[in-house]
C-alpha atoms as a PDB file:
ATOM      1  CA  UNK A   1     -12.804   0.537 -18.698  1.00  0.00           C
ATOM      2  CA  UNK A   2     -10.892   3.257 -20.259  1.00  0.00           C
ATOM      3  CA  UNK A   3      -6.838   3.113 -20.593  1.00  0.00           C
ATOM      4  CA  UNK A   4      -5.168   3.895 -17.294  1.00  0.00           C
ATOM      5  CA  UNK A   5      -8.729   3.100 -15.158  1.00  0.00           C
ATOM      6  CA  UNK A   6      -8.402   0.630 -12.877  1.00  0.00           C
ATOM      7  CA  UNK A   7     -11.319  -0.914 -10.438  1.00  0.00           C
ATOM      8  CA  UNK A   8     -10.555  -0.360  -6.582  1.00  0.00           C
ATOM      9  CA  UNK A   9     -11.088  -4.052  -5.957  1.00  0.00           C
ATOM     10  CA  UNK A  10      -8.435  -4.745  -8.156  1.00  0.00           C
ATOM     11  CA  UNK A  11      -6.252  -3.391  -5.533  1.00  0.00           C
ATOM     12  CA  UNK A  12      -6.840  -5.852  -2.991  1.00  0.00           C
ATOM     13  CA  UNK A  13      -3.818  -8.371  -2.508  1.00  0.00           C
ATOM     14  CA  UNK A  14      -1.690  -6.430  -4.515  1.00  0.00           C
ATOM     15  CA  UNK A  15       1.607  -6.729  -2.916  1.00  0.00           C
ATOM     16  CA  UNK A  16       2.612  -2.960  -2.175  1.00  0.00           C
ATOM     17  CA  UNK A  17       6.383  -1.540  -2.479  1.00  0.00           C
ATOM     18  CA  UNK A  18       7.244   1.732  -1.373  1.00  0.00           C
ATOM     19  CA  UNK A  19      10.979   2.730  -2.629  1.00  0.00           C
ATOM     20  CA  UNK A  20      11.556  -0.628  -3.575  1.00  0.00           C
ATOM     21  CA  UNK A  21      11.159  -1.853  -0.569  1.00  0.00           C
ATOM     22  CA  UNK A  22       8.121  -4.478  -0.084  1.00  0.00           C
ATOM     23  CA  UNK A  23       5.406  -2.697   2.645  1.00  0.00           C
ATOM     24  CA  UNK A  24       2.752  -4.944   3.427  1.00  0.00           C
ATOM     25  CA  UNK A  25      -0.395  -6.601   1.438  1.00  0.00           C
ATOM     26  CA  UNK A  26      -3.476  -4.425   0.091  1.00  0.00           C
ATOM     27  CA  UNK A  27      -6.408  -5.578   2.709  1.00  0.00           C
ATOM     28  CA  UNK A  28      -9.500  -3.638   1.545  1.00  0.00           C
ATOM     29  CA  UNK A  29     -10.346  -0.917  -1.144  1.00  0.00           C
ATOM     30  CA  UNK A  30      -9.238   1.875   1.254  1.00  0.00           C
ATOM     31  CA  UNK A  31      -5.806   0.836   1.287  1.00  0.00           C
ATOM     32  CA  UNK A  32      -5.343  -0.517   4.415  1.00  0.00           C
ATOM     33  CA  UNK A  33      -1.662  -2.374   4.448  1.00  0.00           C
ATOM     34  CA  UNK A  34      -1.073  -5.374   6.370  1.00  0.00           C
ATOM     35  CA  UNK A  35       2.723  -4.768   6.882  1.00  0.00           C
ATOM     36  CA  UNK A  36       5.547  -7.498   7.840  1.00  0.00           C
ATOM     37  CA  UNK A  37       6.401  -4.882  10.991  1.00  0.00           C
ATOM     38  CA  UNK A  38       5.275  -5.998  14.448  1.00  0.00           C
ATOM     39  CA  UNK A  39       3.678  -3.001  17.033  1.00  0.00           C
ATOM     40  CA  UNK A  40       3.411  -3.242  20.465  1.00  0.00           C
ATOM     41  CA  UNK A  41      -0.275  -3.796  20.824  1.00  0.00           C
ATOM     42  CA  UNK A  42      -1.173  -5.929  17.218  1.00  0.00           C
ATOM     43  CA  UNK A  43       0.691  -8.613  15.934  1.00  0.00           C
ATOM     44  CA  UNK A  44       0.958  -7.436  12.566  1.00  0.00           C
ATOM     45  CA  UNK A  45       1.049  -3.398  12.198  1.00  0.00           C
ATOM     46  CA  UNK A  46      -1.635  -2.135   9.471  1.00  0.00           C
ATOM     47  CA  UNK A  47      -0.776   1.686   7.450  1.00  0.00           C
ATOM     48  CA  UNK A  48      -3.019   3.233   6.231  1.00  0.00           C
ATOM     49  CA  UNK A  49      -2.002   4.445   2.885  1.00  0.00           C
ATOM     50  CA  UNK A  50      -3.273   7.164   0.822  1.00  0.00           C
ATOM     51  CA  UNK A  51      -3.833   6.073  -2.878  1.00  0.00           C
ATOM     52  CA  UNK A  52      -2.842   9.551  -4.552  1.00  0.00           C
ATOM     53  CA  UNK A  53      -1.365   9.832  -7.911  1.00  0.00           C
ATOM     54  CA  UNK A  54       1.408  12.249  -5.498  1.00  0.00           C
ATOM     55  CA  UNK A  55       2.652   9.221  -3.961  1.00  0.00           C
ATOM     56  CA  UNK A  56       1.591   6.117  -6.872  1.00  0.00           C
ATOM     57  CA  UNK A  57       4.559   5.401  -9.024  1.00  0.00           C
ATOM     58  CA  UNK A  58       2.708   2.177 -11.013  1.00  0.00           C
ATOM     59  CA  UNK A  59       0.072  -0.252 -10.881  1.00  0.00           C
ATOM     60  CA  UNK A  60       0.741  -3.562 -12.766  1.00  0.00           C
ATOM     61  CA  UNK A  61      -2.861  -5.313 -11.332  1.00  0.00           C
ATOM     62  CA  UNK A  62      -1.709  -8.397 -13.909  1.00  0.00           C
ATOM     63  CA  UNK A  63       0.973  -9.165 -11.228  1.00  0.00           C
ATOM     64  CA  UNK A  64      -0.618  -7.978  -8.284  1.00  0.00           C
ATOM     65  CA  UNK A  65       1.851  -4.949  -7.354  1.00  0.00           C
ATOM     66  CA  UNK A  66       1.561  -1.435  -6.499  1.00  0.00           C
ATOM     67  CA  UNK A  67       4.667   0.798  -6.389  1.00  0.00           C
ATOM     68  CA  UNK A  68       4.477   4.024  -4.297  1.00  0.00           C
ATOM     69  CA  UNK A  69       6.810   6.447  -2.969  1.00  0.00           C
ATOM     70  CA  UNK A  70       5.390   7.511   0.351  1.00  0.00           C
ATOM     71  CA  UNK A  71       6.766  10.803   2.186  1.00  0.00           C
ATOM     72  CA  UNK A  72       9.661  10.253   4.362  1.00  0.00           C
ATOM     73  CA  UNK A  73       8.055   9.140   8.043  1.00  0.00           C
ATOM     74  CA  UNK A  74       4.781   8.066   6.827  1.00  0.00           C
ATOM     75  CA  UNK A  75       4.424   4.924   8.074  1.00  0.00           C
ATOM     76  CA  UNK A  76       6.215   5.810  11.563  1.00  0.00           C
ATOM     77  CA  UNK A  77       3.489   8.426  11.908  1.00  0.00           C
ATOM     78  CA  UNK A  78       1.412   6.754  14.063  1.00  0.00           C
ATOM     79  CA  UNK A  79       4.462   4.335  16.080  1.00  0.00           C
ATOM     80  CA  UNK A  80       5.183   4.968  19.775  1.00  0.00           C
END
C-alpha cells in the first residue's frame, strides 16, 4: 500500500467526528454511521456519510478515528 492509501475495511469501527464532535461508529465500507441520536421510527439513527476528500479532514486507522467536516445540515437531511 502506497503512502496516504488506506483499505476501505479499515474504516469499519472507526469512531467518526465531525467538527469535533463524536457522530456515530463506521458500520460497513460505504460509510454507513451508527449515530448516538435516536429517530422516531429506529432506535439508533444511521447517516449515511459520503467519504470525499471535500469533507475528510484525517484518518488515523491506528486509533480507529475518522475526522470529517460535513456541510452544515447534513445529517438533519433526512429528519422529520
Amino acid at each position: 500500500m502506497a503512502a496516504g492509501e488506506i483499505y476501505v475495511s479499515d474504516l469499519v469501527g472507526c469512531t467518526v467526528t465531525d467538527a469535533g464532535r463524536e457522530i456515530g461508529q463506521v458500520r460497513d465500507v460505504q460509510l454507513q454511521v451508527a449515530g448516538k441520536r435516536r429517530c422516531w421510527w429506529y432506535r439508533v439513527k444511521r447517516d449515511l456519510v459520503p467519504f470525499a476528500s471535500a469533507y475528510l479532514e484525517s484518518v488515523d486507522v491506528e486509533r480507529k478515528r475518522l475526522s470529517m467536516k460535513l456541510p452544515e445540515g447534513m445529517l438533519e437531511l433526512d429528519a422529520r
